[in-house]
C-alpha atoms as a PDB file:
ATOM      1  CA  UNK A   1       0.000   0.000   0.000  1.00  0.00           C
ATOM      2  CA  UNK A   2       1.067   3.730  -0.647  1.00  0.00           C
ATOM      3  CA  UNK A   3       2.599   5.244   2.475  1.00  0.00           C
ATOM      4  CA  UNK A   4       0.163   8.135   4.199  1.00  0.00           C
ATOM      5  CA  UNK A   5       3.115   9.763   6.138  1.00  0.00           C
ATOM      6  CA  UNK A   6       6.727  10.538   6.557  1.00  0.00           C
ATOM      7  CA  UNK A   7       8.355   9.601  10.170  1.00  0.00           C
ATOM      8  CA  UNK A   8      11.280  12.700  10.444  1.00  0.00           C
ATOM      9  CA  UNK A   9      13.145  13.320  13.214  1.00  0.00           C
ATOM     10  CA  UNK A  10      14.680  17.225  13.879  1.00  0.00           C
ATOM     11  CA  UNK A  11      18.416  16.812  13.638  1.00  0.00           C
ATOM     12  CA  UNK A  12      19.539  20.399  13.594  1.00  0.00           C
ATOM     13  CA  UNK A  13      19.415  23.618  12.242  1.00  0.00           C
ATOM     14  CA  UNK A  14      20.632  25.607   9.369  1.00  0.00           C
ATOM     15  CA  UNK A  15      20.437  29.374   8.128  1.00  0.00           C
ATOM     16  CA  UNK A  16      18.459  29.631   5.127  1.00  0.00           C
ATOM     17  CA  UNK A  17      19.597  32.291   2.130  1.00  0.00           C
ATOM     18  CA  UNK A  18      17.228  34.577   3.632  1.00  0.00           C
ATOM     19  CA  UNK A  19      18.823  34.547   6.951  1.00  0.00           C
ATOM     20  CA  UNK A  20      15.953  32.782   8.693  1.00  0.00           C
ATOM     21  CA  UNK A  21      16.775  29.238  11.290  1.00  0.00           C
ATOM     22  CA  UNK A  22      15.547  26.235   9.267  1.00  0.00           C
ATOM     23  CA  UNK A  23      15.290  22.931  10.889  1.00  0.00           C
ATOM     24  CA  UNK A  24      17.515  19.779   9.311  1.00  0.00           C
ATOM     25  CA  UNK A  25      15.049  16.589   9.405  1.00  0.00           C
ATOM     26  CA  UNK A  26      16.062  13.222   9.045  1.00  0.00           C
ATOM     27  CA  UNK A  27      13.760  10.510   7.492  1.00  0.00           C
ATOM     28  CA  UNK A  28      13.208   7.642   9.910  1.00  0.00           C
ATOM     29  CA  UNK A  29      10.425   5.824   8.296  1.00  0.00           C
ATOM     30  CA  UNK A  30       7.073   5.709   7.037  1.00  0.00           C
ATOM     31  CA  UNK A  31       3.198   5.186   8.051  1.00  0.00           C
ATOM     32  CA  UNK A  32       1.036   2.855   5.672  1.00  0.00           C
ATOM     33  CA  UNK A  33      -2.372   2.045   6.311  1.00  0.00           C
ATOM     34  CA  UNK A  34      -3.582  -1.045   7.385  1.00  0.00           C
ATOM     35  CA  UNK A  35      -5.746  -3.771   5.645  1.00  0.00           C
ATOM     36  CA  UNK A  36      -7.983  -3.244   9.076  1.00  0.00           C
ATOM     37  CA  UNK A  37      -8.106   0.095   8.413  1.00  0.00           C
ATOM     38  CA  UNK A  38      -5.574   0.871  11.245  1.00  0.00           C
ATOM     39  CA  UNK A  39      -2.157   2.282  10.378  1.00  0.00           C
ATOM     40  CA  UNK A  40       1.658   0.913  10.829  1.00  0.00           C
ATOM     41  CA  UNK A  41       4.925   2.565  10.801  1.00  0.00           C
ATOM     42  CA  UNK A  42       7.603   0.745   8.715  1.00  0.00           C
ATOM     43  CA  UNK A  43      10.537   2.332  10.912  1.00  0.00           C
ATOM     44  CA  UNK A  44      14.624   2.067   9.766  1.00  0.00           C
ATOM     45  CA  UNK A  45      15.961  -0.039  12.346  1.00  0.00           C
ATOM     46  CA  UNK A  46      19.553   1.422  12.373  1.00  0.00           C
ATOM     47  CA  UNK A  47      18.775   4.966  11.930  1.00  0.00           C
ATOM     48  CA  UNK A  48      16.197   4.364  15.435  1.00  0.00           C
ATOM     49  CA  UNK A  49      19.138   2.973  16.929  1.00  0.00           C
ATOM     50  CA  UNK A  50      21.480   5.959  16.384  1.00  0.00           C
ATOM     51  CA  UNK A  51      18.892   8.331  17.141  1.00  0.00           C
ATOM     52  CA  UNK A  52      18.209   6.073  20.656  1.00  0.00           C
ATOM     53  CA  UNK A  53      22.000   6.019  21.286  1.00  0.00           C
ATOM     54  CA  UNK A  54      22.052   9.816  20.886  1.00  0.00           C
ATOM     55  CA  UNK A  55      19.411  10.827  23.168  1.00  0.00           C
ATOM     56  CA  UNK A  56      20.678   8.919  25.612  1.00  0.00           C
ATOM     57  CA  UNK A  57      23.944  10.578  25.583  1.00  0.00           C
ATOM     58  CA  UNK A  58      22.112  13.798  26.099  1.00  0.00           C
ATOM     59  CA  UNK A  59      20.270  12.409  29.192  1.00  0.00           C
ATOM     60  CA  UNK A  60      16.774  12.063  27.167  1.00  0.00           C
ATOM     61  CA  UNK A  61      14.735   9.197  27.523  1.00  0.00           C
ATOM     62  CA  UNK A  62      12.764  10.216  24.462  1.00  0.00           C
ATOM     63  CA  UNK A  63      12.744  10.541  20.882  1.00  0.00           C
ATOM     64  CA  UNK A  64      10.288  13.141  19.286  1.00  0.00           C
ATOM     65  CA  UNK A  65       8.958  12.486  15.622  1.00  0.00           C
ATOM     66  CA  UNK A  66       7.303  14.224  13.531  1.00  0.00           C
ATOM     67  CA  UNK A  67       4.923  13.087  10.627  1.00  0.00           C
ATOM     68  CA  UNK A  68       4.747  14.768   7.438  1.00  0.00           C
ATOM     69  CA  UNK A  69       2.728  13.728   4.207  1.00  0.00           C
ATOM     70  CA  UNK A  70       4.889  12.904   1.224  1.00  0.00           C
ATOM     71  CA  UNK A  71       5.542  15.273  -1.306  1.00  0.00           C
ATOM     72  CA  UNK A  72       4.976  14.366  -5.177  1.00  0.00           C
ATOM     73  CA  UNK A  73       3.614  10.590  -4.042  1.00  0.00           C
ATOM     74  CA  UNK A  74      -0.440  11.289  -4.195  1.00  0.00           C
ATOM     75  CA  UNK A  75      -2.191   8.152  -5.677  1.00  0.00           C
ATOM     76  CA  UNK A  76      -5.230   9.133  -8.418  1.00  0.00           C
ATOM     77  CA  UNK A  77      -8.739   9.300  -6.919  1.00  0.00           C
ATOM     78  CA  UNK A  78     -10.633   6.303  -7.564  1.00  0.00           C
ATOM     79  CA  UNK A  79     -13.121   6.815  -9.511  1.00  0.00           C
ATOM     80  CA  UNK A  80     -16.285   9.016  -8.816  1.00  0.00           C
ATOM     81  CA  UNK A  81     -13.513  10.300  -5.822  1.00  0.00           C
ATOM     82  CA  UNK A  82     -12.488  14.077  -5.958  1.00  0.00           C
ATOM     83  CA  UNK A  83      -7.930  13.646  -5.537  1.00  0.00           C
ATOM     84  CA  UNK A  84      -7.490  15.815  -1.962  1.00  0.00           C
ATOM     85  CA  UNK A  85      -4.180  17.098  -1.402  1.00  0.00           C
ATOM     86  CA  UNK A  86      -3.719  15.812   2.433  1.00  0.00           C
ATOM     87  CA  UNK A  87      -3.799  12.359   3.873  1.00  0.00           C
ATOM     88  CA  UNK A  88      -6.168  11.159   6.277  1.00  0.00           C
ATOM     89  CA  UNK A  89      -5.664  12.433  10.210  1.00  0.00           C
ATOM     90  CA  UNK A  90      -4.683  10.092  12.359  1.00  0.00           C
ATOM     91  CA  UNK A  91      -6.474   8.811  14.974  1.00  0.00           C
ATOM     92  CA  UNK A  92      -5.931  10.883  18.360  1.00  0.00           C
ATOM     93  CA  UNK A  93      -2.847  10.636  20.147  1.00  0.00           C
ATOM     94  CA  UNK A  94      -3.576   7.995  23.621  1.00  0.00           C
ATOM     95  CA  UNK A  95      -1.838   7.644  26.475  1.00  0.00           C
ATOM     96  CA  UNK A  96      -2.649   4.066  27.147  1.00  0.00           C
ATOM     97  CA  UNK A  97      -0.120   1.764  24.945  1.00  0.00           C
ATOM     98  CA  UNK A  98      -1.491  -1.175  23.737  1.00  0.00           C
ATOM     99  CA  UNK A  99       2.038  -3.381  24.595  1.00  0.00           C
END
């Protein structure tokens, strides 16, 4: 299935031509929906681990990533479907893991 998100992690900052602070992202993974109409995350495995090793370094306990929809990937409507330029939200943020 086509992938709804981006998984990005902030890895710095940069001055833009303009003089403005950008932020430097790093692609971690992806989120796909599900064939239960859930969603999964397809996450790279040694760039989690680097990112882990890092924050740990710093004292952090935590790794905070963002999600971003794809640029230049959007599937055709189906038919009879208007094409929208956004994916899907996703369902609300919980506090109570399911592991």
């Amino acid at each position: 299935m086509a992938k709804k998100y981006d998984l990005a992690v902030k890895t710095g900052t940069y001055k833009a031509q303009d003089g403005t602070d950008k932020g430097r992202y790093e692609t971690l993974g992806e989120i796909h929906p599900g064939r239960d109409g859930g969603y999964f995350a397809r996450i790279n495995a040694f760039r989690m681990l680097g990112l882990a090793m890092a924050a740990v370094a710093r004292g952090d306990d935590s790794v905070l990533v963002s999600l971003f929809t794809p640029t230049g990937t959007q599937a055709p409507a189906a038919p009879g479907q208007q094409a929208t330029n956004s994916a899907p939200p996703l369902p609300p943020y919980d506090d109570d893991y399911p592991f």
